[in-house]
PDB file of N, CA and C in Angstrom:
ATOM      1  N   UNK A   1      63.753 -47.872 -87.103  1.00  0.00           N
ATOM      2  CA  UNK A   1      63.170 -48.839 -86.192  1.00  0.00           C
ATOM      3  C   UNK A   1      63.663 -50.227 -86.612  1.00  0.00           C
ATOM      4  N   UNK A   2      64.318 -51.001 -85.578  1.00  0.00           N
ATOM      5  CA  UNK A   2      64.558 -52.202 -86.315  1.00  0.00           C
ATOM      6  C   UNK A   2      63.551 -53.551 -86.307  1.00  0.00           C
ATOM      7  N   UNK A   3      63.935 -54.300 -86.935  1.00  0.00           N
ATOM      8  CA  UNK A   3      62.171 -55.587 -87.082  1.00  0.00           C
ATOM      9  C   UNK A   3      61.847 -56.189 -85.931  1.00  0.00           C
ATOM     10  N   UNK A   4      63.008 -56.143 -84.904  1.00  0.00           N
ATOM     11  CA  UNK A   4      62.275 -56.805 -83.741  1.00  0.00           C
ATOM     12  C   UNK A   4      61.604 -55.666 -82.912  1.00  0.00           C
ATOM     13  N   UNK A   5      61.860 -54.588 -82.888  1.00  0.00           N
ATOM     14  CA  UNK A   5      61.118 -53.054 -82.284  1.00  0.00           C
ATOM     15  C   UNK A   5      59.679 -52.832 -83.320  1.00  0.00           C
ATOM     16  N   UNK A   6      59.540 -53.291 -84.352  1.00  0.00           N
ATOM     17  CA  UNK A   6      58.917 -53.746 -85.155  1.00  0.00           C
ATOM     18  C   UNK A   6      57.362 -54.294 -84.827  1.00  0.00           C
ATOM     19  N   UNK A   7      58.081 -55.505 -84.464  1.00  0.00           N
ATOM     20  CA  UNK A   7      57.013 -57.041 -84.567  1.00  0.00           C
ATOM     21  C   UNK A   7      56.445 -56.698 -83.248  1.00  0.00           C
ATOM     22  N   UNK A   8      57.406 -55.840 -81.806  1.00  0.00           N
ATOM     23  CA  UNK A   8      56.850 -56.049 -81.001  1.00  0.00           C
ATOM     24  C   UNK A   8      55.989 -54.514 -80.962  1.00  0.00           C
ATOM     25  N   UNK A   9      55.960 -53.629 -81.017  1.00  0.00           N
ATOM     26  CA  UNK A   9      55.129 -53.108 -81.694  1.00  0.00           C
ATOM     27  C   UNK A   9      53.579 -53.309 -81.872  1.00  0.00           C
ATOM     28  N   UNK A  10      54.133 -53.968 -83.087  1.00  0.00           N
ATOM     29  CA  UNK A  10      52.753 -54.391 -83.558  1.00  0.00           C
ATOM     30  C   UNK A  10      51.980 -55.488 -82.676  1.00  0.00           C
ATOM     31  N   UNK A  11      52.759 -56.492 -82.590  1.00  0.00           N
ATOM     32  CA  UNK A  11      51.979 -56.910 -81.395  1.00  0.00           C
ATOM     33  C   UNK A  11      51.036 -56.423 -80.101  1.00  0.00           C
ATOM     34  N   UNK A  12      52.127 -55.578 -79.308  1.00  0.00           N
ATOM     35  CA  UNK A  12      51.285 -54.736 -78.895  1.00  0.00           C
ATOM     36  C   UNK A  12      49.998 -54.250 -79.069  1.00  0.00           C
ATOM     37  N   UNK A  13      49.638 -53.433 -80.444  1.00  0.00           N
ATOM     38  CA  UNK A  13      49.138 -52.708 -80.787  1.00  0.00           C
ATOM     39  C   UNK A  13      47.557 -53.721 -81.141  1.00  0.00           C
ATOM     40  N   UNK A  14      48.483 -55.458 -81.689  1.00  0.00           N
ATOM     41  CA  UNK A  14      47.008 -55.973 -81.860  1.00  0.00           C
ATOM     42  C   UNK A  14      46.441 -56.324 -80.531  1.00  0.00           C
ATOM     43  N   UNK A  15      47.207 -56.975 -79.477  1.00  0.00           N
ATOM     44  CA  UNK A  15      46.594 -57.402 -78.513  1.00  0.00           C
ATOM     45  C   UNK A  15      45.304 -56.329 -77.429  1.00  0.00           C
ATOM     46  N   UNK A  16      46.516 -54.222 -77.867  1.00  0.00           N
ATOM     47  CA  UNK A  16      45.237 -53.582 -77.615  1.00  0.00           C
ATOM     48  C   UNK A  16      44.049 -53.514 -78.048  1.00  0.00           C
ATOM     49  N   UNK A  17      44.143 -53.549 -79.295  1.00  0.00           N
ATOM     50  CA  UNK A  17      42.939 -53.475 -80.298  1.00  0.00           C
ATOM     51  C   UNK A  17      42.225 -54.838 -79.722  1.00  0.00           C
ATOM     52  N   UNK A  18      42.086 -56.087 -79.426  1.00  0.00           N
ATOM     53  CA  UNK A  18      41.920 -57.114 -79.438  1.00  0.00           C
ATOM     54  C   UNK A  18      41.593 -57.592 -78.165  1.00  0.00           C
ATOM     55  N   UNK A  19      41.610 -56.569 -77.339  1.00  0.00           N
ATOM     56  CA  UNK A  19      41.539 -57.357 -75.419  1.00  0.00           C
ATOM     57  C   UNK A  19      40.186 -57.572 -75.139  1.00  0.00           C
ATOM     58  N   UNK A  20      39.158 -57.177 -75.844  1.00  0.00           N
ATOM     59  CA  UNK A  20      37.855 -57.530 -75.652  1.00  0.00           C
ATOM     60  C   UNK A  20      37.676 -59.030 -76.223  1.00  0.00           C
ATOM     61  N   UNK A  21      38.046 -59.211 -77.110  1.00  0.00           N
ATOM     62  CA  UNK A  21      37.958 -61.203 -77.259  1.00  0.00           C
ATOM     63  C   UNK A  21      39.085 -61.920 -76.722  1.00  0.00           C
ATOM     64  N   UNK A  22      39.374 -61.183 -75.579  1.00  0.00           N
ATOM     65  CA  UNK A  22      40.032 -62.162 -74.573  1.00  0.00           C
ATOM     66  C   UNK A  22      41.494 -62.350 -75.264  1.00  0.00           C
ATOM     67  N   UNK A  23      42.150 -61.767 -76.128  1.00  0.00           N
ATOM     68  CA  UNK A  23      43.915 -62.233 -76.497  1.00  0.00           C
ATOM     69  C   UNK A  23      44.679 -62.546 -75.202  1.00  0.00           C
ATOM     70  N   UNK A  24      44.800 -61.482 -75.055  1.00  0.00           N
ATOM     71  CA  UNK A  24      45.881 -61.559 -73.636  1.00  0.00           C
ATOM     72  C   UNK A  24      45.561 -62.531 -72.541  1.00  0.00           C
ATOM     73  N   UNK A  25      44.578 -63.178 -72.573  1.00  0.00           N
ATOM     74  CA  UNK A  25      43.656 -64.206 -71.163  1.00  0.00           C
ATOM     75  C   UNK A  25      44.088 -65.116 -71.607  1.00  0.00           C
ATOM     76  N   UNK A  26      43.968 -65.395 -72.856  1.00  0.00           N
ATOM     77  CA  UNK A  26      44.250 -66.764 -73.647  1.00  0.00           C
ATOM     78  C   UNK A  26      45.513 -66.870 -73.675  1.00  0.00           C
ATOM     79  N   UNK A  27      46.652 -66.262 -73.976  1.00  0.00           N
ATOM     80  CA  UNK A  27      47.770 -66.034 -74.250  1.00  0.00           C
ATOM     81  C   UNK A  27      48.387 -66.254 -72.813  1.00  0.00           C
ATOM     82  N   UNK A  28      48.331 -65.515 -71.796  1.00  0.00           N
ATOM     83  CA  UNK A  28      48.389 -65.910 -70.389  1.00  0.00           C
ATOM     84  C   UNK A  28      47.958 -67.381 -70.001  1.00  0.00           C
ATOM     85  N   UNK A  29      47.312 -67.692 -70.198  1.00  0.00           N
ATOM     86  CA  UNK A  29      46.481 -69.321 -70.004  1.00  0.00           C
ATOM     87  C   UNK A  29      47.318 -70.084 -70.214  1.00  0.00           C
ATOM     88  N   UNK A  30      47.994 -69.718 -71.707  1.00  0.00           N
ATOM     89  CA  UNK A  30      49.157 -70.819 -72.484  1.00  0.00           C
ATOM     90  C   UNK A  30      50.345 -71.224 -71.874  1.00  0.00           C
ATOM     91  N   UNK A  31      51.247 -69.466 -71.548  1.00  0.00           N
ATOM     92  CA  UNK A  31      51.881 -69.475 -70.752  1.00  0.00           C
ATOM     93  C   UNK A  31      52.064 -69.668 -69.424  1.00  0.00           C
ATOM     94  N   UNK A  32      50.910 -69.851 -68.632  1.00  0.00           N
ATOM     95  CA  UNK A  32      51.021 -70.440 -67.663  1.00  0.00           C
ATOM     96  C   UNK A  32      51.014 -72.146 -67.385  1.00  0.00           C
ATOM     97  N   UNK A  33      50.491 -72.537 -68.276  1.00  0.00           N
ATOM     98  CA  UNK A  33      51.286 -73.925 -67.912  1.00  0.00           C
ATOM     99  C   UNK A  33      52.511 -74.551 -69.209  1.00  0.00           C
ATOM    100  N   UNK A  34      52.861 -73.678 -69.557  1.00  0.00           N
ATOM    101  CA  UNK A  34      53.635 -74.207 -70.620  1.00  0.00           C
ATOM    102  C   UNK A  34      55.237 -73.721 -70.410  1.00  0.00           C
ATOM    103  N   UNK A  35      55.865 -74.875 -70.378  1.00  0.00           N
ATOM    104  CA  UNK A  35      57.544 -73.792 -70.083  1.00  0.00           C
ATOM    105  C   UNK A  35      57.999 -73.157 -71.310  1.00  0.00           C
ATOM    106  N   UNK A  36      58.133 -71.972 -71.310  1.00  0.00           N
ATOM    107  CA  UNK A  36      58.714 -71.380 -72.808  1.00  0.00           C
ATOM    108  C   UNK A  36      60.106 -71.961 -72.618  1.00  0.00           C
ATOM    109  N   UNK A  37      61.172 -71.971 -71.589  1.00  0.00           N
ATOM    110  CA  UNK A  37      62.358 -71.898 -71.635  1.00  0.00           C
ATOM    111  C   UNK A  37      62.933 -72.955 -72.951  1.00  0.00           C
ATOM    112  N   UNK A  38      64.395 -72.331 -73.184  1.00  0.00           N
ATOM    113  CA  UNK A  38      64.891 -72.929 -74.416  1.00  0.00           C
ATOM    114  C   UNK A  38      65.356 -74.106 -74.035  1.00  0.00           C
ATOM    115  N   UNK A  39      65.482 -75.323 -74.416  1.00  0.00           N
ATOM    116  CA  UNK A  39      66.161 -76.631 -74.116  1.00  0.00           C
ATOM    117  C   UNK A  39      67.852 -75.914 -74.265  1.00  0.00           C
ATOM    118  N   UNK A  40      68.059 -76.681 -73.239  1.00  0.00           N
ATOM    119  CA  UNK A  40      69.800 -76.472 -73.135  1.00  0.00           C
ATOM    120  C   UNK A  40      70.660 -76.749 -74.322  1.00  0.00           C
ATOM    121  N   UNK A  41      70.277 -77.694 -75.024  1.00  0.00           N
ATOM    122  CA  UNK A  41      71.289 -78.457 -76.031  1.00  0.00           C
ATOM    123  C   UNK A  41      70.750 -77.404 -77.027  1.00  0.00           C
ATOM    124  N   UNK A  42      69.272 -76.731 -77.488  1.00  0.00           N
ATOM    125  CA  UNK A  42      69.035 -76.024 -78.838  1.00  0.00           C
ATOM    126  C   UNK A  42      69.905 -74.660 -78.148  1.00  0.00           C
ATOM    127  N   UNK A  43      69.790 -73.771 -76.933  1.00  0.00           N
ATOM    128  CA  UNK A  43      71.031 -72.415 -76.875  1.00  0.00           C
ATOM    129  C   UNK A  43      71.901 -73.023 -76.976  1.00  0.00           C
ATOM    130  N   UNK A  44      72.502 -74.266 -76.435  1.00  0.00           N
ATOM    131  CA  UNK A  44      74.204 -74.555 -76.454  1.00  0.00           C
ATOM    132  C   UNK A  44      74.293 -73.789 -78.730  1.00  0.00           C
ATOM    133  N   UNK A  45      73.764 -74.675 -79.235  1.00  0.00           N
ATOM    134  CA  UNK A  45      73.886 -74.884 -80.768  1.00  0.00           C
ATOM    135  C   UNK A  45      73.523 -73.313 -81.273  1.00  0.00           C
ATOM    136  N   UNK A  46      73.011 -72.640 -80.693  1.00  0.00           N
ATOM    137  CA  UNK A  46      72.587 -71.315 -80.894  1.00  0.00           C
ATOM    138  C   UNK A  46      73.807 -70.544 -80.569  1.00  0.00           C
ATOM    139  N   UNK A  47      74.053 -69.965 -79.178  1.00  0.00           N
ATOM    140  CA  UNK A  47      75.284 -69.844 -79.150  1.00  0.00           C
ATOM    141  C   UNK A  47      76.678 -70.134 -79.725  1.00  0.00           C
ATOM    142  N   UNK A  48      76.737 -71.175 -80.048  1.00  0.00           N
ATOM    143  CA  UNK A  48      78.177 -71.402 -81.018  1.00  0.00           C
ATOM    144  C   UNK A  48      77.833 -71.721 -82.815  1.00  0.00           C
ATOM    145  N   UNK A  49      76.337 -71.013 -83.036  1.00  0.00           N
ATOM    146  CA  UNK A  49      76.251 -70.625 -84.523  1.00  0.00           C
ATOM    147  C   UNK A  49      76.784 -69.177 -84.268  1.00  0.00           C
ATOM    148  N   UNK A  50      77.197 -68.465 -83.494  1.00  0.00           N
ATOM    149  CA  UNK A  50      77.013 -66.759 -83.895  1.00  0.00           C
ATOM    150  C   UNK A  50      78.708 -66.502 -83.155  1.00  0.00           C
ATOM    151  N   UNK A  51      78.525 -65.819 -84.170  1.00  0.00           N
ATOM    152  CA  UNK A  51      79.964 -65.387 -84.156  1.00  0.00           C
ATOM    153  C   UNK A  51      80.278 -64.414 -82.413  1.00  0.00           C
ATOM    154  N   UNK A  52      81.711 -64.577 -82.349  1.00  0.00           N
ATOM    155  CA  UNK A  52      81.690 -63.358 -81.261  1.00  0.00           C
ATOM    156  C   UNK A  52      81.825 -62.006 -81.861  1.00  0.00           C
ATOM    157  N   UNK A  53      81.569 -61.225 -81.114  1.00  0.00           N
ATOM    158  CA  UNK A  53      81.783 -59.781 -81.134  1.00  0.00           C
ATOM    159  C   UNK A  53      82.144 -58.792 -80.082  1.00  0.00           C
ATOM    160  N   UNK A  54      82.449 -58.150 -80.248  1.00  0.00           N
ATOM    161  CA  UNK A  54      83.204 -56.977 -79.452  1.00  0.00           C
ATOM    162  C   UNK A  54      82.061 -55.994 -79.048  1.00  0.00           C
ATOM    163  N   UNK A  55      81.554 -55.967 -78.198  1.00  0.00           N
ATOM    164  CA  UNK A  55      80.318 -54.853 -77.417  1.00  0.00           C
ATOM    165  C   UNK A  55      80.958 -53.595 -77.455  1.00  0.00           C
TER     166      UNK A  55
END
């Protein structure tokens, strides 16, 4: 299993355990007025830290 199959996982697993004190409502709440998206200039710098590779 690798750490990001991992983390999400577990996440999962707390937010089931956890939906009676409201996680997921709250968590939804956040994300709805909040833009997750990445600023352009932090992917530009993301993108040209990582090497290419061959798929």
């Amino acid at each position: 299993m690798s750490r990001s199959e991992f983390y999400c996982k577990a996440v999962e697993a707390y937010v089931k355990a956890n939906r009676a004190k409201g996680v997921k409502e709250a968590l939804d709440a956040v994300y709805a007025e909040e833009d997750s998206s990445l600023d352009p200039v932090l992917m530009a710098m993301q993108l040209t830290s990582l090497e290419r590779e061959d798929w």
